[in-house]
N, C-alpha and C. Protein backbone atom coordinates (compact mmCIF):
# COMPACT_ATOMS: atom_id res chain seq x y z
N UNK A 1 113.05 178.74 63.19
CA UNK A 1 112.17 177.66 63.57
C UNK A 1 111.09 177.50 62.50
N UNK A 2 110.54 176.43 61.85
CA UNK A 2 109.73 175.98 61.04
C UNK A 2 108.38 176.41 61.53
N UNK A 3 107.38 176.35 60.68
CA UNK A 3 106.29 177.53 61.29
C UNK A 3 105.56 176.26 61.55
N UNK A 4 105.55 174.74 61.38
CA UNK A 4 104.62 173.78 61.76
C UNK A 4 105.06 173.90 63.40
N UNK A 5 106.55 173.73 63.64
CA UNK A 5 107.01 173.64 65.12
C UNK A 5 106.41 174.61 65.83
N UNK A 6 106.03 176.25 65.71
CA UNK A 6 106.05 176.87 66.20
C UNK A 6 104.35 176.88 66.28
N UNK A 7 104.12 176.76 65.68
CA UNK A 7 102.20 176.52 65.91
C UNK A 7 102.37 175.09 66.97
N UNK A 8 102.97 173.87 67.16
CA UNK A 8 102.76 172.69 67.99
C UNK A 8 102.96 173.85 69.38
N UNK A 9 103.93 173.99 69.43
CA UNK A 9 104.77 174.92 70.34
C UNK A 9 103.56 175.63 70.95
N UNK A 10 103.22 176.40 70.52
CA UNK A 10 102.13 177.37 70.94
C UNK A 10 100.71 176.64 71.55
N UNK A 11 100.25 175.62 70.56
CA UNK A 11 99.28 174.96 70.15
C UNK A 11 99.38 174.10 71.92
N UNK A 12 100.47 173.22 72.12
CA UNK A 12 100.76 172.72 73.48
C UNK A 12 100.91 173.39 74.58
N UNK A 13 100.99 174.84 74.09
CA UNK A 13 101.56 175.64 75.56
C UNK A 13 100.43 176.23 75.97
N UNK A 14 99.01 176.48 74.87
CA UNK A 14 97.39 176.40 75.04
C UNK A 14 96.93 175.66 75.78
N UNK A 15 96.93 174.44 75.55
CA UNK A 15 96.40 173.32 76.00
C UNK A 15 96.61 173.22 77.10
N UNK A 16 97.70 173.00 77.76
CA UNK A 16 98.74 172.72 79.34
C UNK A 16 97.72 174.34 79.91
N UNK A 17 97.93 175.58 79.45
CA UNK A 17 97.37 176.34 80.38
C UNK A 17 95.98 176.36 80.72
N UNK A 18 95.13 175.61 79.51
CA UNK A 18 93.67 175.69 79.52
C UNK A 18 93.40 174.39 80.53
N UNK A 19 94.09 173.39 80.54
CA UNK A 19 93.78 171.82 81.25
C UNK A 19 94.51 172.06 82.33
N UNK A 20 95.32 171.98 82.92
CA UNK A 20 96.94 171.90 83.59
C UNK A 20 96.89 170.23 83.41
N UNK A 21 97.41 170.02 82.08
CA UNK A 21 97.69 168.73 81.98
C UNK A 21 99.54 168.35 82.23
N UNK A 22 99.50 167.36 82.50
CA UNK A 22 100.90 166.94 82.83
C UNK A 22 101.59 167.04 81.49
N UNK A 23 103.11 166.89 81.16
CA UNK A 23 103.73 166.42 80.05
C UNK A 23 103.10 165.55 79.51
N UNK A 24 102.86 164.07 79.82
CA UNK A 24 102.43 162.89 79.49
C UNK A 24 101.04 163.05 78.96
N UNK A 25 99.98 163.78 79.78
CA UNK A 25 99.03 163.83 79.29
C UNK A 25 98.79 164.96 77.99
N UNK A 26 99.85 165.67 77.85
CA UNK A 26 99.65 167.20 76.91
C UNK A 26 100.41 165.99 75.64
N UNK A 27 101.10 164.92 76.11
CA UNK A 27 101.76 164.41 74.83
C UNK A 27 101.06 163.13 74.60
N UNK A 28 99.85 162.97 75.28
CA UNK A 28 99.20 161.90 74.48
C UNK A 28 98.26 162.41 73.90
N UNK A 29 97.63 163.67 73.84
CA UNK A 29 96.33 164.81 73.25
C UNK A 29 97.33 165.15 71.91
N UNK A 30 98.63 165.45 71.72
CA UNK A 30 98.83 165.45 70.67
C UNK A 30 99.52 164.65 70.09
N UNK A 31 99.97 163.48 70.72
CA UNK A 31 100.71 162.46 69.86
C UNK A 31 102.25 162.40 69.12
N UNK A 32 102.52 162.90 70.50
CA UNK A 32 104.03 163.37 70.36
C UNK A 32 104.86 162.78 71.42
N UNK A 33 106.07 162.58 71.65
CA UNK A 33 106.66 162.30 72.93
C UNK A 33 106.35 163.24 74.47
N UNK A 34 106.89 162.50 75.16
CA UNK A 34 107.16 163.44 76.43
C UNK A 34 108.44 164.17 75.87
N UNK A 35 109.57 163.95 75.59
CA UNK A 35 110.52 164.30 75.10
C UNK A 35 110.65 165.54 74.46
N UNK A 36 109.63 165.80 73.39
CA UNK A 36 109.21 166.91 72.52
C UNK A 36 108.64 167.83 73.48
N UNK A 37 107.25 167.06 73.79
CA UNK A 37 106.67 168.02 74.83
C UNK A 37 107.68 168.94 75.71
N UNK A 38 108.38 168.50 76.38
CA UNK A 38 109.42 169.01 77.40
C UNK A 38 110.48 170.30 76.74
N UNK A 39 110.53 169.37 75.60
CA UNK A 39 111.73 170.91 74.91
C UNK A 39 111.21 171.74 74.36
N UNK A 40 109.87 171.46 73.69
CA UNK A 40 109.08 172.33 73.57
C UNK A 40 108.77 173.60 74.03
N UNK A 41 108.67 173.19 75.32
CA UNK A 41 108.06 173.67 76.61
C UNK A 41 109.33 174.35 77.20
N UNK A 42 110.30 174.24 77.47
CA UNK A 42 110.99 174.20 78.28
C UNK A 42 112.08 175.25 76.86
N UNK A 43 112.53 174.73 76.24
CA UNK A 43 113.30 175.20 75.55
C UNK A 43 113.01 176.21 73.95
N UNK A 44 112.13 175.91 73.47
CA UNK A 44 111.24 176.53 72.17
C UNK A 44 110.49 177.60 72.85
N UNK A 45 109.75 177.59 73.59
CA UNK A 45 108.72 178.49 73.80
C UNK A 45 109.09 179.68 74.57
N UNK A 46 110.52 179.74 75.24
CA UNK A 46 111.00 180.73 75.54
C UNK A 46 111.35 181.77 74.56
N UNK A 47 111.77 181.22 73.42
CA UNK A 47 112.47 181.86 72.56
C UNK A 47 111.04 182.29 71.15
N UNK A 48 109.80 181.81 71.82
CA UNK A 48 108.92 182.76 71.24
C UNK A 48 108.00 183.98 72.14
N UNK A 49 107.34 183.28 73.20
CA UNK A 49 106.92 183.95 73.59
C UNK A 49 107.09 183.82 75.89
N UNK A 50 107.97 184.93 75.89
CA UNK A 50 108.77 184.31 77.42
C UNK A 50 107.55 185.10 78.59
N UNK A 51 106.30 185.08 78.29
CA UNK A 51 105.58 185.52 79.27
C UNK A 51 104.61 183.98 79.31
N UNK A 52 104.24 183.58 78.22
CA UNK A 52 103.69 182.22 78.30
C UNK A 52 104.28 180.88 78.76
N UNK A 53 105.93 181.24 78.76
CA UNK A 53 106.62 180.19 78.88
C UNK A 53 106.74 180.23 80.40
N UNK A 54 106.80 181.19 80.72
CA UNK A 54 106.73 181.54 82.29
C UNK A 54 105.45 180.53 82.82
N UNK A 55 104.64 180.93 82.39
CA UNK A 55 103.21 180.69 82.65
C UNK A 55 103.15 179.32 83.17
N UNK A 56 103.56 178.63 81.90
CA UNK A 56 103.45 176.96 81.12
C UNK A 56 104.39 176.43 82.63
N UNK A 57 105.59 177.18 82.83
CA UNK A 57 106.42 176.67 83.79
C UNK A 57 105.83 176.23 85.25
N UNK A 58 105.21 177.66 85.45
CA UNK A 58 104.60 177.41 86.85
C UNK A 58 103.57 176.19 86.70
N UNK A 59 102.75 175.90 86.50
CA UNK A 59 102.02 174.73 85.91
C UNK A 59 102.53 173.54 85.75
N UNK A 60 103.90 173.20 84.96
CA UNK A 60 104.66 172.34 85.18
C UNK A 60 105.37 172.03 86.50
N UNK A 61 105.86 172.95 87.32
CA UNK A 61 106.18 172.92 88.14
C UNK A 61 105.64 172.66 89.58
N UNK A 62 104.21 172.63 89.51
CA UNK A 62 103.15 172.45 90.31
C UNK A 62 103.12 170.81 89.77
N UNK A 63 102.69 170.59 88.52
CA UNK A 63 102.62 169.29 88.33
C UNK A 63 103.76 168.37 88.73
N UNK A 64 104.67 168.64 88.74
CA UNK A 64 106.12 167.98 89.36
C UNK A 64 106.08 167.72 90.81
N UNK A 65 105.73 169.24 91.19
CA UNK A 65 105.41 169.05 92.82
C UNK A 65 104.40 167.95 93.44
N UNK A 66 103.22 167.70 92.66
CA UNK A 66 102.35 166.96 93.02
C UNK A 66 102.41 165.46 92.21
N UNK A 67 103.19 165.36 91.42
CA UNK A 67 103.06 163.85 90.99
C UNK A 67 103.37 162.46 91.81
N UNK A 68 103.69 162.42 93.39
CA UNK A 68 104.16 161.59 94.31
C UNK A 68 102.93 160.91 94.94
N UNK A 69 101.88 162.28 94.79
CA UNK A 69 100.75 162.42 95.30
C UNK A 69 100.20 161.87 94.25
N UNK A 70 99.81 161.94 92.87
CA UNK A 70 98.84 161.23 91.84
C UNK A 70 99.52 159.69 91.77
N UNK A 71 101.02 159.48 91.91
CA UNK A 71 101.53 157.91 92.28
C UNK A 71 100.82 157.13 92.65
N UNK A 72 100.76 157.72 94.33
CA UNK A 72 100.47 157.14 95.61
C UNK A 72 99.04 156.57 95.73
N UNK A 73 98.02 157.53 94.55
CA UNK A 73 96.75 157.35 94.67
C UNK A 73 96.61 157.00 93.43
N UNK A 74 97.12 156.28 92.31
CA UNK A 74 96.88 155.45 91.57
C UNK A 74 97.18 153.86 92.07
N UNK A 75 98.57 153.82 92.92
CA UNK A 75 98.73 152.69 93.34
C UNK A 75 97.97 152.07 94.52
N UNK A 76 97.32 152.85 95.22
CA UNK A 76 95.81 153.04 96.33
C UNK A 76 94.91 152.39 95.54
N UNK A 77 94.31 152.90 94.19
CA UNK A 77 93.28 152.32 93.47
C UNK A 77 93.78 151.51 92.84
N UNK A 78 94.89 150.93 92.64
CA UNK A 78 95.48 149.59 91.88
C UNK A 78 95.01 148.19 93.17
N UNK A 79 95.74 148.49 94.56
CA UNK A 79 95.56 147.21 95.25
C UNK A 79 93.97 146.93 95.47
N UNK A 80 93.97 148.32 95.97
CA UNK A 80 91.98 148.43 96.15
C UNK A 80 91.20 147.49 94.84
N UNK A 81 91.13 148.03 93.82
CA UNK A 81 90.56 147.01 92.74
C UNK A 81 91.00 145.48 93.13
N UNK A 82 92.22 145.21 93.16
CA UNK A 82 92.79 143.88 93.51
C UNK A 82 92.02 142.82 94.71
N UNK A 83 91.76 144.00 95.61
CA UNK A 83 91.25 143.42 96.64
C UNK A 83 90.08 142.72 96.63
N UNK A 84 89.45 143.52 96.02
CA UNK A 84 87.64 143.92 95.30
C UNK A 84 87.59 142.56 94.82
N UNK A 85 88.66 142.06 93.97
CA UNK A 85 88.39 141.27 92.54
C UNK A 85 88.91 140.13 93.52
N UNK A 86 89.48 139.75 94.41
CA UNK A 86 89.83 138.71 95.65
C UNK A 86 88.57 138.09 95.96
N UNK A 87 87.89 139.35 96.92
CA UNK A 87 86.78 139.30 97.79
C UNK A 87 85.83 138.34 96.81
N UNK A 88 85.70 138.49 95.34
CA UNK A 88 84.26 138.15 94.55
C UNK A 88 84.39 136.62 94.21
């Protein structure tokens, strides 16, 4: 593995444990895909360090669990604004 990949690698698997940021949000802080992010994560970082990757997982996996819930309450504050901007 190229030593730039393996510093992103690391560098993202920091970040996600210090924030618990989603994929999306860990790949717009560095300007990379979700795509990357994910194999990164998922597939690279095992094969450096498999106690962090563990880590990174549970975190992801919480974020998965709860994203129906950040949906539901973005689309809550989508009509709500709508309404707001009706009423005026």
């Amino acid at each position: 593995m190229k030593d730039y990949i393996r510093k992103r690698v690391l560098d993202i698997c920091n970040h996600i444990l210090e924030s618990k940021h989603t994929v999306r949000q860990a790949a717009a802080v560095f300007g990379v895909s979700k795509s990357t992010v994910h194999k990164d994560m998922i597939e690279r970082l095992p094969t450096i360090n498999k106690r962090l990757s563990n880590k990174v997982r549970k975190v992801l996996e919480i974020n998965k669990a709860e994203r129906h819930i950040r949906g539901g309450e973005a689309t809550r504050k989508k009509y709500q604004e709508t309404k707001e901007h009706e009423e005026n």
